[in-house]
C-alpha atoms as a PDB file:
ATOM      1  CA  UNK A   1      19.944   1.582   9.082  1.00  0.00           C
ATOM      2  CA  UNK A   2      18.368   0.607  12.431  1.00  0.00           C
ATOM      3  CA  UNK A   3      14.465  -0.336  13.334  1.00  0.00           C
ATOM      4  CA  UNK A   4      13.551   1.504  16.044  1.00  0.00           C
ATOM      5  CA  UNK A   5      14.917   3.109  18.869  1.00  0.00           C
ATOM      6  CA  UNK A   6      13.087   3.209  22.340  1.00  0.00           C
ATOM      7  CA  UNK A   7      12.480   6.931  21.991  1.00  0.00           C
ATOM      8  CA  UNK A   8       8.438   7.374  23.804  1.00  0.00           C
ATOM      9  CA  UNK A   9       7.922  10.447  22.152  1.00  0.00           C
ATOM     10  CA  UNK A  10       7.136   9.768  18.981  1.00  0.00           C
ATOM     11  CA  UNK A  11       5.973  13.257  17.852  1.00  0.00           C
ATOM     12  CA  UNK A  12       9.686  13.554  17.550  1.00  0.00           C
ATOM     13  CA  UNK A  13      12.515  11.382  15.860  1.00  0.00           C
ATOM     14  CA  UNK A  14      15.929  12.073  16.689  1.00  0.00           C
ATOM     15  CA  UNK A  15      17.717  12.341  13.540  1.00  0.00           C
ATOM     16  CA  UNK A  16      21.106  11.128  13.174  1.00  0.00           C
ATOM     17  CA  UNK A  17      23.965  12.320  11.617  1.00  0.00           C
ATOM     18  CA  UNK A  18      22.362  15.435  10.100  1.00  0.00           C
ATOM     19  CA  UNK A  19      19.314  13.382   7.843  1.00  0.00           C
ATOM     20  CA  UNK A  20      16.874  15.589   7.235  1.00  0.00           C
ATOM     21  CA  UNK A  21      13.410  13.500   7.868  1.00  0.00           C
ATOM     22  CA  UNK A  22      10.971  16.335   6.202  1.00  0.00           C
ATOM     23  CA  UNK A  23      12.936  15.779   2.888  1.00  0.00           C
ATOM     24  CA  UNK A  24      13.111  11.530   3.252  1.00  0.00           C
ATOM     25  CA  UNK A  25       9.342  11.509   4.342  1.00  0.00           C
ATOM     26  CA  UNK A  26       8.536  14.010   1.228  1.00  0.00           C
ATOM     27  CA  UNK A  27      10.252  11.027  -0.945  1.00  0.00           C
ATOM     28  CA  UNK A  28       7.979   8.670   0.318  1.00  0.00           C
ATOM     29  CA  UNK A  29       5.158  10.171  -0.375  1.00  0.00           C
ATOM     30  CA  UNK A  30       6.350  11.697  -3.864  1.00  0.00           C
ATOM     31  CA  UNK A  31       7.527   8.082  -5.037  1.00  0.00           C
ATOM     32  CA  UNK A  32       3.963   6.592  -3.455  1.00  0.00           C
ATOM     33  CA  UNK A  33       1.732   9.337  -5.535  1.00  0.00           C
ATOM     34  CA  UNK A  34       3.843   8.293  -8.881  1.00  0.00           C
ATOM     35  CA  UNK A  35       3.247   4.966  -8.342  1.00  0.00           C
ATOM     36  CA  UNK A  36      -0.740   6.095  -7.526  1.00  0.00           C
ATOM     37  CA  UNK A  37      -0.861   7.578 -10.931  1.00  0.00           C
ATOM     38  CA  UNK A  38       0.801   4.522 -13.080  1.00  0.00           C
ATOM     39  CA  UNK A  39      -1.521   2.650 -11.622  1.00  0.00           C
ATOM     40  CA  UNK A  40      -4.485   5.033 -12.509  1.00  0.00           C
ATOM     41  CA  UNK A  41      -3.456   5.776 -15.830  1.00  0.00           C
ATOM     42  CA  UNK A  42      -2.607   1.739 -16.710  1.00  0.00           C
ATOM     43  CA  UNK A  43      -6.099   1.153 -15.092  1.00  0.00           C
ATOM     44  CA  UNK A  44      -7.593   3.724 -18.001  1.00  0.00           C
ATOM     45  CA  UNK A  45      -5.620   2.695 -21.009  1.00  0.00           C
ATOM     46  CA  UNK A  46      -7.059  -0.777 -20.139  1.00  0.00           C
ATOM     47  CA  UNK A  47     -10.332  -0.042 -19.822  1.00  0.00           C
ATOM     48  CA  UNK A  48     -10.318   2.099 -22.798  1.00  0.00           C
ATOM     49  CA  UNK A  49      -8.578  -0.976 -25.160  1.00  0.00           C
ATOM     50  CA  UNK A  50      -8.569  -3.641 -26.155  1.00  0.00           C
ATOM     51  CA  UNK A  51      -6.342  -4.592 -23.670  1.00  0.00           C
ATOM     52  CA  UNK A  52      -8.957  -5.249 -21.516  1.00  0.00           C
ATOM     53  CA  UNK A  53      -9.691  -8.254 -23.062  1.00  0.00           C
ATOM     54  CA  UNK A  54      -6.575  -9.780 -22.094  1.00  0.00           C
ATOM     55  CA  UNK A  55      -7.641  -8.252 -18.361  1.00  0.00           C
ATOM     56  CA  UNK A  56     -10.715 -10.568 -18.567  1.00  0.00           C
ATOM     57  CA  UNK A  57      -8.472 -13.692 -19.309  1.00  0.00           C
ATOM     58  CA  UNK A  58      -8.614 -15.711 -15.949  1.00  0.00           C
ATOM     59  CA  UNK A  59      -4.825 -17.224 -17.127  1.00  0.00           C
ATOM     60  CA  UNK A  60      -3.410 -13.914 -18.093  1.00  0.00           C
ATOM     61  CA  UNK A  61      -4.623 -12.368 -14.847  1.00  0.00           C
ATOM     62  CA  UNK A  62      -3.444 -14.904 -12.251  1.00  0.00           C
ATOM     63  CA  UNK A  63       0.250 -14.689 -14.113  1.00  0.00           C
ATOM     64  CA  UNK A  64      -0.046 -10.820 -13.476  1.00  0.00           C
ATOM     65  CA  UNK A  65      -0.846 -11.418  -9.993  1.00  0.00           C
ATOM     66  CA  UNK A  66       2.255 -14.093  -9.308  1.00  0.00           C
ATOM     67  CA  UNK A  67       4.348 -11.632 -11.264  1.00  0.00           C
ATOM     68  CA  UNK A  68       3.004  -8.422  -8.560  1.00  0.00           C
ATOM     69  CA  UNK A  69       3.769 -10.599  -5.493  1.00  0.00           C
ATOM     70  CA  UNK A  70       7.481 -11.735  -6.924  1.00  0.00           C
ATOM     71  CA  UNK A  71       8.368  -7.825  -8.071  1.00  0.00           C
ATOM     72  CA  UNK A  72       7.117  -7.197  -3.837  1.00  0.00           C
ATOM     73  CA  UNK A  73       8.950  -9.746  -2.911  1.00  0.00           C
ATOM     74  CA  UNK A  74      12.033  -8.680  -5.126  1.00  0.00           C
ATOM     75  CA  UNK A  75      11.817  -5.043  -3.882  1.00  0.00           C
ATOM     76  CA  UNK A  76      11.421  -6.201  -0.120  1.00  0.00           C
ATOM     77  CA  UNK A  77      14.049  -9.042   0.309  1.00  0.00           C
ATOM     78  CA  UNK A  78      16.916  -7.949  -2.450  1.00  0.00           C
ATOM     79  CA  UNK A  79      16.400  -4.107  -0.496  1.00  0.00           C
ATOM     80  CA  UNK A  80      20.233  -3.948   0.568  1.00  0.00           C
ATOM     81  CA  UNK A  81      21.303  -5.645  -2.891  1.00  0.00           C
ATOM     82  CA  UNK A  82      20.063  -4.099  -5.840  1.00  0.00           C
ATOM     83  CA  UNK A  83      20.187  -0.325  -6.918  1.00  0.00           C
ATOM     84  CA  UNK A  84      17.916   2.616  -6.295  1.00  0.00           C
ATOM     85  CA  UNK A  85      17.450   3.022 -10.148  1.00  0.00           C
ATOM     86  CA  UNK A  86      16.292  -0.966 -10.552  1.00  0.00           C
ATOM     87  CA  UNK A  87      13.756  -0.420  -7.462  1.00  0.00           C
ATOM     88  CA  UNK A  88      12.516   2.577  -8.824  1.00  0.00           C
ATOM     89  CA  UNK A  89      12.020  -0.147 -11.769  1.00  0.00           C
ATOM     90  CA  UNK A  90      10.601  -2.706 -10.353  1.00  0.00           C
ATOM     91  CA  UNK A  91       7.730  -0.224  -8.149  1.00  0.00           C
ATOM     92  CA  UNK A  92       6.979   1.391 -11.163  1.00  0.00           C
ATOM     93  CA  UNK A  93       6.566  -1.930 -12.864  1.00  0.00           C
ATOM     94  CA  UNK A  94       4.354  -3.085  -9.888  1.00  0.00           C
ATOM     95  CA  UNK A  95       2.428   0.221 -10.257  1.00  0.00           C
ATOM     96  CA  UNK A  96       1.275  -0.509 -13.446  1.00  0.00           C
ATOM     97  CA  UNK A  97       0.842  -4.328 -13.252  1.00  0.00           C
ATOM     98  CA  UNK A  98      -1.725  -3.473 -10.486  1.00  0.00           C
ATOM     99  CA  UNK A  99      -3.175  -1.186 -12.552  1.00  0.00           C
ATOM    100  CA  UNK A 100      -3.875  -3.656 -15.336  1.00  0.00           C
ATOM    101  CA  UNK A 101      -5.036  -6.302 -12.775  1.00  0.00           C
ATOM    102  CA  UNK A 102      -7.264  -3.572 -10.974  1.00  0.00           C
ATOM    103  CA  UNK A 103      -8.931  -2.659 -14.510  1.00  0.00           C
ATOM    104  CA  UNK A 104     -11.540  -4.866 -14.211  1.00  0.00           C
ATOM    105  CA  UNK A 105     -12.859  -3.796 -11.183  1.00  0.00           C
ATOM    106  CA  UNK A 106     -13.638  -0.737 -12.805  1.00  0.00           C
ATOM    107  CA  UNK A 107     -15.969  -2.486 -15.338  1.00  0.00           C
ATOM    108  CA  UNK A 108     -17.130  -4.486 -12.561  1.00  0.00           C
ATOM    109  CA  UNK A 109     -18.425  -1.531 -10.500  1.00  0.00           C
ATOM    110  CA  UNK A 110     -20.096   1.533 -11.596  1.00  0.00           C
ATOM    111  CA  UNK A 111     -18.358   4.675 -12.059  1.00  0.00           C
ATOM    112  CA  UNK A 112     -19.897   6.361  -8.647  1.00  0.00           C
ATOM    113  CA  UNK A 113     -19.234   3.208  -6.686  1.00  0.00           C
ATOM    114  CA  UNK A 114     -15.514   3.893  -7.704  1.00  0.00           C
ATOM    115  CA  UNK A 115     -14.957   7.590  -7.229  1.00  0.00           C
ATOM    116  CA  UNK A 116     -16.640   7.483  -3.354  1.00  0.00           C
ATOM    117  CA  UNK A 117     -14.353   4.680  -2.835  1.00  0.00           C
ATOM    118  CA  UNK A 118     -11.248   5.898  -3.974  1.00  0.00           C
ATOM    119  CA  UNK A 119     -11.961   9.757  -2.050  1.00  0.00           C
ATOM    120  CA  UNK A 120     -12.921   7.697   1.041  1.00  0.00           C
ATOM    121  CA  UNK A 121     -10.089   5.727   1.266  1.00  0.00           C
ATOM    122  CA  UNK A 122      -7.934   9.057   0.145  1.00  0.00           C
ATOM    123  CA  UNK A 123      -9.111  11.133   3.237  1.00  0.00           C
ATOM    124  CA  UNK A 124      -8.656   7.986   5.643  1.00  0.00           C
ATOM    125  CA  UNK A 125      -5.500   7.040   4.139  1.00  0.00           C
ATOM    126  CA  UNK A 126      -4.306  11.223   4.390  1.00  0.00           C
ATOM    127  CA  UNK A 127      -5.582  11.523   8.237  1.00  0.00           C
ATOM    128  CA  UNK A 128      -4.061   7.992   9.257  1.00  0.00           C
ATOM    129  CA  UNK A 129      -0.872   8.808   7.976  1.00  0.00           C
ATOM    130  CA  UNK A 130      -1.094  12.100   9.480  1.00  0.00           C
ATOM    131  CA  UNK A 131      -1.849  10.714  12.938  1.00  0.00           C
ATOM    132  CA  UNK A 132       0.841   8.056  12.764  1.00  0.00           C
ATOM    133  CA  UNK A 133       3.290  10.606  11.866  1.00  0.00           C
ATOM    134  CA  UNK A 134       2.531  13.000  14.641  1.00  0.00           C
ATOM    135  CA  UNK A 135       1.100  11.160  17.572  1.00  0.00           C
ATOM    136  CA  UNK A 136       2.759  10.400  20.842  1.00  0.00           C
ATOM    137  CA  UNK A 137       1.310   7.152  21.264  1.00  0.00           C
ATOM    138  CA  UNK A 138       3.768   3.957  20.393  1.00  0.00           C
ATOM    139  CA  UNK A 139       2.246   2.072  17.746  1.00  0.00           C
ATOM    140  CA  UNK A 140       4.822  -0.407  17.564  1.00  0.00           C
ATOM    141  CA  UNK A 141       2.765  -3.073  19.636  1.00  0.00           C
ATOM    142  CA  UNK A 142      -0.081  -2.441  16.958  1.00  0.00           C
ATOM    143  CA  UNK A 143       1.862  -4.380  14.670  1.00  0.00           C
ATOM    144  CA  UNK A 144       1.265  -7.974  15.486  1.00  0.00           C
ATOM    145  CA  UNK A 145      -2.304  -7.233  15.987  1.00  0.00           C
ATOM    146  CA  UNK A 146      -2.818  -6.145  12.557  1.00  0.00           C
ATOM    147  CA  UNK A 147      -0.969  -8.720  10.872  1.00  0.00           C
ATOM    148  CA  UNK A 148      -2.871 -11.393  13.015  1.00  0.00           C
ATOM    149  CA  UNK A 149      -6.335  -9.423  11.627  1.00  0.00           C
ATOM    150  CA  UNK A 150      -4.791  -9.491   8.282  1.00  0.00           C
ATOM    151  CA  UNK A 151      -4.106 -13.503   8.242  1.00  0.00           C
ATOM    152  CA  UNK A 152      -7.812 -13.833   9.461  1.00  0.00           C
ATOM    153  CA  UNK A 153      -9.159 -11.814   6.897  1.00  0.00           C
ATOM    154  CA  UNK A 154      -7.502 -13.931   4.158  1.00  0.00           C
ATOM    155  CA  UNK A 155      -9.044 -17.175   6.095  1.00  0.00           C
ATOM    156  CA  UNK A 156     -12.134 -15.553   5.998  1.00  0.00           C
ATOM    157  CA  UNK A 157     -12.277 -14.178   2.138  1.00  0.00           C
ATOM    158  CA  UNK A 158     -10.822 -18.345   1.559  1.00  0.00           C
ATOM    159  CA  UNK A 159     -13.828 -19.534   3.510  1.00  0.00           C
ATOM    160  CA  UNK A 160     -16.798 -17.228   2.066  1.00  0.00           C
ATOM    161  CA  UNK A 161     -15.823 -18.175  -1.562  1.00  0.00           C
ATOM    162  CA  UNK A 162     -17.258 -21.153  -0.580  1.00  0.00           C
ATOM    163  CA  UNK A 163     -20.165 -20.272   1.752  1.00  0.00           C
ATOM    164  CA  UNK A 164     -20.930 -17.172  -0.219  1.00  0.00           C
ATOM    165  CA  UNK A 165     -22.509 -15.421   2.914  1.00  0.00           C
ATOM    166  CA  UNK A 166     -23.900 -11.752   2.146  1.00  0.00           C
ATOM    167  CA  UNK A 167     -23.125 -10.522   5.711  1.00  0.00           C
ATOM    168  CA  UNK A 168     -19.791 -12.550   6.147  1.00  0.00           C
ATOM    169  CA  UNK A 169     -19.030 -10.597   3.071  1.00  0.00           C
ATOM    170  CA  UNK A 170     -19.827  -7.060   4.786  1.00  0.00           C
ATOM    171  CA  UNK A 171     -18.056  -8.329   7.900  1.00  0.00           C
ATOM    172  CA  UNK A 172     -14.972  -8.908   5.815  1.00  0.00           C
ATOM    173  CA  UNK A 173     -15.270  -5.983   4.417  1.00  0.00           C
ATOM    174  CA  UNK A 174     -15.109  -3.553   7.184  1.00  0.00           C
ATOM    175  CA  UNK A 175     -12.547  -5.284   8.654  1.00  0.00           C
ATOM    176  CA  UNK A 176     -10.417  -4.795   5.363  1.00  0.00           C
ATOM    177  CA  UNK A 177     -10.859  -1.324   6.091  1.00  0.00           C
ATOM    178  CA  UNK A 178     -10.205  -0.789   9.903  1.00  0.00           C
ATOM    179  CA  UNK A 179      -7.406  -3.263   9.481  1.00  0.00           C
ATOM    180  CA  UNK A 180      -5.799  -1.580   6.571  1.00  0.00           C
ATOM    181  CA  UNK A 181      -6.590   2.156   7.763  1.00  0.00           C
ATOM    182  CA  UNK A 182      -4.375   0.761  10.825  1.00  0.00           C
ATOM    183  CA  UNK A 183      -1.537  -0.256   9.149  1.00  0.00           C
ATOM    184  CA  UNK A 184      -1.583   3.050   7.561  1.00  0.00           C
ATOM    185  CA  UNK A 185      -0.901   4.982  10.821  1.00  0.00           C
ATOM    186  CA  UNK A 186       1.439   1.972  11.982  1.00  0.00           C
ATOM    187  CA  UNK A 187       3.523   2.173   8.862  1.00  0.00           C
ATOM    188  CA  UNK A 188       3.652   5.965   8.956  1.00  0.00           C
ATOM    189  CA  UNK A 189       5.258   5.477  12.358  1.00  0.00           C
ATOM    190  CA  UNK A 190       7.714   2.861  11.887  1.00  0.00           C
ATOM    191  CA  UNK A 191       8.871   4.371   8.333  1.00  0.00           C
ATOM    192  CA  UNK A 192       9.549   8.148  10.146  1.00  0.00           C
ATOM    193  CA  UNK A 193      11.086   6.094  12.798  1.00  0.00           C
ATOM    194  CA  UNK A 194      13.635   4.042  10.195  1.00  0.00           C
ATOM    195  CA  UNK A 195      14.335   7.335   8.441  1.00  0.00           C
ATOM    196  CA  UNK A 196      15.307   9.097  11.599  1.00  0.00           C
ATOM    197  CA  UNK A 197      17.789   6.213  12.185  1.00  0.00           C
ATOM    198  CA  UNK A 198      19.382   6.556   8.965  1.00  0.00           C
ATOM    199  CA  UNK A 199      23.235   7.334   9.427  1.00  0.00           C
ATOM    200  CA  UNK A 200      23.848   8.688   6.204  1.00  0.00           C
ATOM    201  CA  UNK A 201      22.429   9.861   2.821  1.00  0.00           C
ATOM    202  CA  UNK A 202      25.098   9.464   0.771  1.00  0.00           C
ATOM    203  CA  UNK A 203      24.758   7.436  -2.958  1.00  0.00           C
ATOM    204  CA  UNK A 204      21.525   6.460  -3.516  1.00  0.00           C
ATOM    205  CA  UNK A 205      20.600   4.962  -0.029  1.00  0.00           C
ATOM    206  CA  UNK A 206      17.886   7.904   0.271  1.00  0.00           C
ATOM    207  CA  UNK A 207      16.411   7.250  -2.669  1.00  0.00           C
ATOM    208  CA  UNK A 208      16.256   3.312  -1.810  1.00  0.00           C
ATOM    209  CA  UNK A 209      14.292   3.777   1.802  1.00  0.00           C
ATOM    210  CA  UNK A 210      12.084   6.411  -0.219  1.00  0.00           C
ATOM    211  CA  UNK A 211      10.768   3.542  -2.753  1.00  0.00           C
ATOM    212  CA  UNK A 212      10.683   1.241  -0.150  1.00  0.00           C
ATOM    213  CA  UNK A 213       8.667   3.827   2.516  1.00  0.00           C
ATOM    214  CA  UNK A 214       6.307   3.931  -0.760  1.00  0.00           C
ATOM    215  CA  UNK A 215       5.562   0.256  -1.250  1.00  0.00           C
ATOM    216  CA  UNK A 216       4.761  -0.084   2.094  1.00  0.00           C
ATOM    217  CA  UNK A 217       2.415   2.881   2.428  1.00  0.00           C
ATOM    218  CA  UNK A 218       1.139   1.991  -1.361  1.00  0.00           C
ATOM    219  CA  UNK A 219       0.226  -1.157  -0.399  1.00  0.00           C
ATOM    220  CA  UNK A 220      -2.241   0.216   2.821  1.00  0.00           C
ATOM    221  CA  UNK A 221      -3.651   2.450   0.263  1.00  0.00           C
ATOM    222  CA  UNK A 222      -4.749  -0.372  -2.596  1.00  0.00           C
ATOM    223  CA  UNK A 223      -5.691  -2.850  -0.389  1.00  0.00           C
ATOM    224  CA  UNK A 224      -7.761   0.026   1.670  1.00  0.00           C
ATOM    225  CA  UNK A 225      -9.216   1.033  -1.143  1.00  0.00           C
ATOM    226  CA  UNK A 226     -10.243  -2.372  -2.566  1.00  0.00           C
ATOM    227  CA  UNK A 227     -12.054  -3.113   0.497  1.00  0.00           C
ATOM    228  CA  UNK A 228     -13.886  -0.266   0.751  1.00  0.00           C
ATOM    229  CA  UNK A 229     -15.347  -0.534  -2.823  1.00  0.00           C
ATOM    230  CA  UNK A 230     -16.284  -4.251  -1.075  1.00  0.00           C
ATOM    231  CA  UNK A 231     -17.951  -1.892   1.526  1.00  0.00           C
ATOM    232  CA  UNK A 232     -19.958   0.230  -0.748  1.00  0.00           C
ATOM    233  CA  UNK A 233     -20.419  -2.591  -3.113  1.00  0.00           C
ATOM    234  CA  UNK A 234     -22.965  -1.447  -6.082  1.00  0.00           C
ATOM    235  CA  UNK A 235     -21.959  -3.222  -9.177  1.00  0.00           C
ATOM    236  CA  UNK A 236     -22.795  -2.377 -12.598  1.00  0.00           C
END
């Protein structure tokens, strides 16, 4: 599997070897919404149980959180070694891990707060991808740009735990959300891009990229949608 090619039209991919993008890209998307709705329905049990006591623990919650960025990491770096079956695995396990760390926000916000939020970031997420899919326009140089914004946004959230400023917050916060709704279109790009470089689809290799297309475009989506409920920010 290549990057990407120097091909300036990028309403187009040149597939090789016969792939069919349409049925790679519908992959993507069918392993990210799966993943959408572990999360959603881990998120509910929680809320609904008990569990959501052990949500509230500070200790259990930051060993849920090392645990998401190792199964990332695991699923990103180990892409080539392990098995489509033991990615599908460890996403789903991610899925739901974020769902029980995301629980508390819905206690923490009210239930209006959450549903604007999560149809906002929906329709921005849908028309982002949409663009990046289709557009002419190379995004590639995009990339270091947004990952810049997104190391300056995590300086920023470190530095306004401290000062606790009301309108660094908001600044933060639409930031989160332009820089995020970005990477969206970015990552739509570069994943059509990888698929129509992909050689063959034999084994499970398909199935592999598909997972992986998903964590990437799953991971725009949360982290959109978390800062946008920042954005609208009525708590309970």
């Amino acid at each position: 599997m290549n990057s990407m090619n120097q091909n300036r039209n990028l309403s187009y991919y040149p597939a090789v070897g016969g792939v069919d993008l349409q049925s790679i890209m519908r992959q993507v998307y069918t392993w990210m919404v799966l993943a959408m709705l572990i999360t959603a329905g881990v998120a509910f049990v929680t809320v609904s149980t008990p569990l959501v006591n052990l949500a509230a623990n500070p200790i259990i919650l930051i060993v849920a959180m090392v645990a998401e960025v190792g199964l990332v990491m695991g699923i990103s770096f180990g892409f080539n070694k392990i098995s489509a079956g033991i990615a599908a695995v460890l996403f789903f396990v991610y899925a739901g891990l974020n769902g029980f760390t995301l629980s508390i926000l819905l206690l923490a916000y009210t239930s209006g707060t959450v549903f604007l939020a999560f149809v906002s970031t929906a329709a921005l997420f849908g028309a982002m991808s949409i663009i990046g899919y289709t557009t002419k326009v190379d995004l590639s140089k995009m990339g270091t740009f947004l990952m810049m914004g997104v190391i300056g946004l995590l300086i920023a959230m470190v530095i306004n735990i401290f000062v606790a400023s009301g309108p660094l917050d908001f600044i933060i916060s639409l930031a989160g959300v332009l820089i995020f709704t970005g990477l969206t279109a970015f990552d739509t790009q570069r994943i059509g891009r990888m698929a129509a470089q992909m050689t063959t689809t034999q084994g499970d290799s398909t199935a592999k990229f598909g997972i992986f297309g998903a964590l990437k475009l799953y991971l725009d989506f949360i982290n959109m949608f978390l800062f946008m409920l920042r954005l609208f920010g009525r708590r309970r």
